[in-house]
Protein backbone atom coordinates (compact mmCIF):
# COMPACT_ATOMS: atom_id res chain seq x y z
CA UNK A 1 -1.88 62.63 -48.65
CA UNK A 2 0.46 65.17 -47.20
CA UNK A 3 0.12 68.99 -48.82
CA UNK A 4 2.85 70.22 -50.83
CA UNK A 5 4.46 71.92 -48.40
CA UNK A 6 4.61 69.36 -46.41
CA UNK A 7 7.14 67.52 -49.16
CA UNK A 8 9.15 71.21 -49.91
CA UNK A 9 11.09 70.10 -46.74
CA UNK A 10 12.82 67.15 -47.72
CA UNK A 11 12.48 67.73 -51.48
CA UNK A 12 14.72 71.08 -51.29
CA UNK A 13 17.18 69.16 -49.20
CA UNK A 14 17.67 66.21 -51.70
CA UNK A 15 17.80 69.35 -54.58
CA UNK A 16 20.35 70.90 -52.09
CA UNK A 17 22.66 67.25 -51.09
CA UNK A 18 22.13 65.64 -54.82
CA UNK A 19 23.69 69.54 -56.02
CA UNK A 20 26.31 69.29 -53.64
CA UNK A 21 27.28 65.73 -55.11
CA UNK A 22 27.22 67.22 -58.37
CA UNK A 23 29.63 69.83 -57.71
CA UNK A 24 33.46 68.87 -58.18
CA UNK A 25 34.48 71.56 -55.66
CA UNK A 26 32.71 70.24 -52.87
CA UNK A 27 35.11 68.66 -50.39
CA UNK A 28 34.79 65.07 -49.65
CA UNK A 29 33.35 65.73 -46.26
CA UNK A 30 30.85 68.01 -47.41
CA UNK A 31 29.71 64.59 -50.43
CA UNK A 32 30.15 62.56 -46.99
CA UNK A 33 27.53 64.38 -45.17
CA UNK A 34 25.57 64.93 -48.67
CA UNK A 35 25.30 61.31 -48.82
CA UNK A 36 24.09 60.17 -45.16
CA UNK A 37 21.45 62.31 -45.22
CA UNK A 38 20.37 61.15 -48.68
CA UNK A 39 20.63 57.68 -47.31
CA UNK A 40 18.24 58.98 -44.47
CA UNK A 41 15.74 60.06 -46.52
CA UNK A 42 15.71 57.38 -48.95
CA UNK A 43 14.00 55.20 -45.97
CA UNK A 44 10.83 57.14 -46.95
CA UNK A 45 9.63 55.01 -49.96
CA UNK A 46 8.17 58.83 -51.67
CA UNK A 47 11.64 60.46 -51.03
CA UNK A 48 13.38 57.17 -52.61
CA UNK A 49 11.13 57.99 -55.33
CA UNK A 50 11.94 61.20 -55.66
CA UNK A 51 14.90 60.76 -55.08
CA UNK A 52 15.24 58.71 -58.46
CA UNK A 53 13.21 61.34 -60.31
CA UNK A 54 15.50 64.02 -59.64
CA UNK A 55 18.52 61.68 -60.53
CA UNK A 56 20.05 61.81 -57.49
CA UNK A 57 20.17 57.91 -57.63
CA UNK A 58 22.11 58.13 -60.22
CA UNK A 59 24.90 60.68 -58.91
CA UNK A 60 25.02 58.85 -55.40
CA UNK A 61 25.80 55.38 -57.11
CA UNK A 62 28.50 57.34 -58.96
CA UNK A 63 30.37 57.62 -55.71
CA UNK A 64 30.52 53.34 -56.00
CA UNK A 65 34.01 54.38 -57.49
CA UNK A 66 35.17 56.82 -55.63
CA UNK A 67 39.20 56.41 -53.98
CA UNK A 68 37.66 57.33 -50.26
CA UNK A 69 35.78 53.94 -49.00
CA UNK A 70 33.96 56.50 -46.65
CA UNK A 71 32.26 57.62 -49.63
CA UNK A 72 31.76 54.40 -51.10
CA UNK A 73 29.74 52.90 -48.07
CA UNK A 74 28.00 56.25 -47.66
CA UNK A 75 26.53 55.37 -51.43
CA UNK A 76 25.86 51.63 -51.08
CA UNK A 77 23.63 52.68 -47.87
CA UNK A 78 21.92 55.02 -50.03
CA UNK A 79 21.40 51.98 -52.65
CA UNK A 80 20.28 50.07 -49.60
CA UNK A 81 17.96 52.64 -48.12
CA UNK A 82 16.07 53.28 -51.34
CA UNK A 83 15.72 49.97 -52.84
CA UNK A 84 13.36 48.36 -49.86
CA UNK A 85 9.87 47.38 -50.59
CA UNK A 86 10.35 49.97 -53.76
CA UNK A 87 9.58 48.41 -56.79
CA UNK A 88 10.80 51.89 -59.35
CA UNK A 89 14.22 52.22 -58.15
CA UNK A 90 15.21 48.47 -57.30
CA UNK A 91 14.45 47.89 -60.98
CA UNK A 92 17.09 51.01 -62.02
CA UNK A 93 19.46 49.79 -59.53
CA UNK A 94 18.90 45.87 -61.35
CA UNK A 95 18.37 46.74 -65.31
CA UNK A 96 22.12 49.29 -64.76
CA UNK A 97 25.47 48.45 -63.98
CA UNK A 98 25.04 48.74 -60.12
CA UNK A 99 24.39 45.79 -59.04
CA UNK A 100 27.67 44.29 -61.19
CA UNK A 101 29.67 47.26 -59.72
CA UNK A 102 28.15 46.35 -55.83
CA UNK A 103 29.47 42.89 -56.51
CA UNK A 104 32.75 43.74 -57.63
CA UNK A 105 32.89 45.51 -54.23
CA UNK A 106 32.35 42.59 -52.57
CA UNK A 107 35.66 41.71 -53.25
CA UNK A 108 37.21 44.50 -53.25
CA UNK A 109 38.45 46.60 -50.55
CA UNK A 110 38.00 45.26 -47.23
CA UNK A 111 36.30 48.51 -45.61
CA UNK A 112 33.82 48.32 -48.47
CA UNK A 113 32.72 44.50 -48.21
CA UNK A 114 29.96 44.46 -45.61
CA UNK A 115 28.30 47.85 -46.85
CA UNK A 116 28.41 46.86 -50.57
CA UNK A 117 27.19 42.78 -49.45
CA UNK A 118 23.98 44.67 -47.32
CA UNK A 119 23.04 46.57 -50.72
CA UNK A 120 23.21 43.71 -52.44
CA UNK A 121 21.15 41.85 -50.12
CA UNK A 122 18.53 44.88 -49.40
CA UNK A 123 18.44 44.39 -53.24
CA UNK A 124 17.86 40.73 -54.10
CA UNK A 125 15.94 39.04 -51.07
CA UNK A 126 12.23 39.42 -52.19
CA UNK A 127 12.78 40.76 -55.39
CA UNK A 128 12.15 37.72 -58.39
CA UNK A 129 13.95 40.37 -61.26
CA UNK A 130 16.81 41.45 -59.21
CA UNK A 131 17.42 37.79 -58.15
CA UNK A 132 17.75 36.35 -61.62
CA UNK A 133 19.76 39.44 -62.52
CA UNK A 134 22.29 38.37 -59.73
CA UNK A 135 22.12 34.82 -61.05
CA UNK A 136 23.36 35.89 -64.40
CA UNK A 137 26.22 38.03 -62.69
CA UNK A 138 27.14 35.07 -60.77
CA UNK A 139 26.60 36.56 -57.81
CA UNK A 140 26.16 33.39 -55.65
CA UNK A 141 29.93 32.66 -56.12
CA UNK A 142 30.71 36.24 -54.56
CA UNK A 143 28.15 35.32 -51.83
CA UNK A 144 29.82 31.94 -51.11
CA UNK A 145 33.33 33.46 -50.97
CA UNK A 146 31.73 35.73 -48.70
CA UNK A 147 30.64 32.85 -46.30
CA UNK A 148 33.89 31.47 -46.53
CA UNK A 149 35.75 35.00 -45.09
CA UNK A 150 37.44 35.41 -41.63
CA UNK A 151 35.06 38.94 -41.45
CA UNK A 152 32.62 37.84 -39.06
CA UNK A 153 29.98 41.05 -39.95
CA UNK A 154 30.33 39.60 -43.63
CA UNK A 155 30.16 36.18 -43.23
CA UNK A 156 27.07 37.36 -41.10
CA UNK A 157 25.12 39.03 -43.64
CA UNK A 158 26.15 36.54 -46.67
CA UNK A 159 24.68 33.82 -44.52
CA UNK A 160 20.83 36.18 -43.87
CA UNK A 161 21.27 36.53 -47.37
CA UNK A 162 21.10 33.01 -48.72
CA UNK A 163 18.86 31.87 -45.80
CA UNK A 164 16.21 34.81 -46.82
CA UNK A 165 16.74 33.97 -50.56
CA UNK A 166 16.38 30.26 -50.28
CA UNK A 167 13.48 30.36 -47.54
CA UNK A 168 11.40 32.11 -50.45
CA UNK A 169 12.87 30.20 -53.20
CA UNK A 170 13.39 26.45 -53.17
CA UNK A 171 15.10 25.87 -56.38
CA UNK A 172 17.80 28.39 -55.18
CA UNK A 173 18.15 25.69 -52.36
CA UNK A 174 19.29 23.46 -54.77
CA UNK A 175 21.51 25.87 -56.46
CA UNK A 176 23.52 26.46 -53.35
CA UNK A 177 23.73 22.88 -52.43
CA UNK A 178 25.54 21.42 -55.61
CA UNK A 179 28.08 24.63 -54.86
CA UNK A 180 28.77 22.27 -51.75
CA UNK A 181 27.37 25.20 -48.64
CA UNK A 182 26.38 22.59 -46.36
CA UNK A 183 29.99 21.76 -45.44
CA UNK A 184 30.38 25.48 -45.21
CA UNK A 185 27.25 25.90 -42.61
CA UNK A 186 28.60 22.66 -40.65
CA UNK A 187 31.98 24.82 -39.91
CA UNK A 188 29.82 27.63 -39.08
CA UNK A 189 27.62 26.01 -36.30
CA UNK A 190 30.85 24.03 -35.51
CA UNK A 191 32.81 27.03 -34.41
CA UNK A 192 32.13 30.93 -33.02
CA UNK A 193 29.36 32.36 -30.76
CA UNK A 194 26.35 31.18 -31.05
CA UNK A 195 24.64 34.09 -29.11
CA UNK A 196 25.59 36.33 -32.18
CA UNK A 197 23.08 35.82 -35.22
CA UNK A 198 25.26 33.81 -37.65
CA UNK A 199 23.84 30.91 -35.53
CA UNK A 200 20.44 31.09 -36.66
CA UNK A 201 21.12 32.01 -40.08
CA UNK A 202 23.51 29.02 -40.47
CA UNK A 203 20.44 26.79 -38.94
CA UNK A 204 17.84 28.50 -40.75
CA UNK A 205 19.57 27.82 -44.13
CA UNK A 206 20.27 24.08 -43.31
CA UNK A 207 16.86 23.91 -43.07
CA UNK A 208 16.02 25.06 -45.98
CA UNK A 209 18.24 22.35 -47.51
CA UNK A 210 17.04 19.41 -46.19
CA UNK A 211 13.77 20.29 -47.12
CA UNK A 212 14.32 21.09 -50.25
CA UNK A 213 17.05 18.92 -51.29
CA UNK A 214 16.95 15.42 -51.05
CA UNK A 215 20.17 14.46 -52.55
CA UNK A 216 22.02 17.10 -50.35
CA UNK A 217 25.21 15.47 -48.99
CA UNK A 218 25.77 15.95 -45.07
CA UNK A 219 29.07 15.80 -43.33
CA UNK A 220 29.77 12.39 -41.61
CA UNK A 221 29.93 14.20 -38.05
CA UNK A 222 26.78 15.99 -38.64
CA UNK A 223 24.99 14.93 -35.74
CA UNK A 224 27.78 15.11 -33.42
CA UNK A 225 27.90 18.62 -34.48
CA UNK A 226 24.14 19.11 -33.85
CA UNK A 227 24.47 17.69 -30.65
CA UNK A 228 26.94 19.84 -29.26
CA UNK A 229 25.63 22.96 -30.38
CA UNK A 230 22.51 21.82 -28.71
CA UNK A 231 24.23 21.44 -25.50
CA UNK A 232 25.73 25.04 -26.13
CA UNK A 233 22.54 26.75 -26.80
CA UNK A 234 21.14 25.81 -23.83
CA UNK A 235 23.40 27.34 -22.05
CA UNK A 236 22.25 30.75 -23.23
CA UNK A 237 18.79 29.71 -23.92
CA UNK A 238 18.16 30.68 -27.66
CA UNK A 239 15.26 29.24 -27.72
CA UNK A 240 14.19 29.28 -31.58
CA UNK A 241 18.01 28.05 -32.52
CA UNK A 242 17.25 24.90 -30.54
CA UNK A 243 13.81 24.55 -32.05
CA UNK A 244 15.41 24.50 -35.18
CA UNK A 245 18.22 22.25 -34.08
CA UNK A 246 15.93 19.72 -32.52
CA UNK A 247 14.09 19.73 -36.15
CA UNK A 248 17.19 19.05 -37.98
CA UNK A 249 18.11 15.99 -35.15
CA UNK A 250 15.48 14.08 -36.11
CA UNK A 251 16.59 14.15 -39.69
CA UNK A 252 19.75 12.24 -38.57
CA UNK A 253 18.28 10.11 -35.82
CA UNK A 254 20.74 8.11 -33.44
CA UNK A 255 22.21 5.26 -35.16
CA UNK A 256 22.76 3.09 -31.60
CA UNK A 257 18.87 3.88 -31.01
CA UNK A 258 18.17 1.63 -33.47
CA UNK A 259 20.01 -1.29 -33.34
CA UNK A 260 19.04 -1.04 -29.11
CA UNK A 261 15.38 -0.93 -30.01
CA UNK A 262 15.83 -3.71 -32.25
């Protein structure tokens, strides 16, 4: 492992930033700066750590509820920078209010949506505690709202979300489908650009479902929608979206087929 000088580098600088936080006569440019570079470090999973034995966690996710939604996204990327693949502080960020305070966020202001949605997400997808935790908040109402909004980055990172979360868990499939998201992915794949990612999300989720929920209800033009975004994928060759498309055909084979064959 690396020599303690090696770790005086970064560990001063957190001392120096998390200080800086502390300190009510720093100006909010100064906390600004404080926090990106916190957020930078963070991506080590030993500075995270750190990090969150200092309690510099803890004074970042203050600024949550700051007035300046600068700061605020500054802090949720810290959130989301430290909580990946790191057991410690995902479970300080889950067992406090932060996670209740991210979704709040949510819907809040609309500069603070996306930032505070990608915390959440860094958060829950492949973490079993932080994903019950969100259960009990009722955090897949916030996330469906969010699929439902005219911002395109959230409706983006709602739908990676619930794809990600029900791709590892198959009850959650269920969960989603009695809240009624399949006629929600059909406007999706219905409508926009289907070079951008919402595309594959939107597929890879109604995957998910029919796999995992038999009694899932369909809209009536479900295939005609299929179809057509079929014939608009190839025009920009996505190749794994019309993988996944041709998958989900067969589940709704052509009605005239059979009565021709017959």
């Amino acid at each position: 492992s690396s020599g303690i000088n090696a770790e005086y580098g970064p560990a001063r600088e957190m001392h120096t930033h998390v200080a800086l936080l502390k300190n009510t006569d720093s100006s909010e440019e100064e906390c600004l700066y404080a926090l990106e570079a916190l957020a930078f470090h963070a991506e080590d999973i030993d500075q995270a750590n750190d990090l969150y034995l200092i309690g510099g966690l803890q004074v970042c996710c203050a600024y949550l509820k700051h007035t300046n939604t600068e700061l605020q996204n500054a802090a949720c990327e810290v959130i989301a920078s430290a909580v990946q693949n790191n057991e410690k502080v995902a479970m300080f960020v889950t067992d406090s209010d932060v996670l209740n305070i991210l979704l709040k966020l949510v819907e809040g202001e609309k500069e603070v949506r996306v930032k505070s949605l990608y915390a959440v997400s860094c958060l829950v997808r492949g973490n079993n505690d932080a994903l019950e935790k969100f259960n009990e908040l009722e955090g897949y109402n916030v996330i469906v709202r969010a699929l439902q909004s005219d911002i395109t980055k959230l409706q983006t990172k709602a739908l990676f979300m619930v794809s990600s979360i029900c791709a590892s868990y198959p009850k959650q499939s269920e969960l989603y489908c009695t809240m009624g998201i399949t006629e929600q992915l059909f406007v999706v794949l219905g409508s926009g650009d289907v070079s951008g990612p919402s595309t594959l999300h939107a597929l890879s989720l109604l995957l998910s479902i029919s796999h995992d929920c038999p009694d899932a209800v369909f809209p009536k033009d479900a295939r005609d929608v299929l179809l057509e975004l079929r014939t608009r994928l190839d025009t920009v060759a996505q190749a794994e979206e019309v993988n996944i498309c041709e998958t989900l055909l067969q589940r709704w084979p052509d009605p005239r087929r059979d009565s021709v064959e017959r």
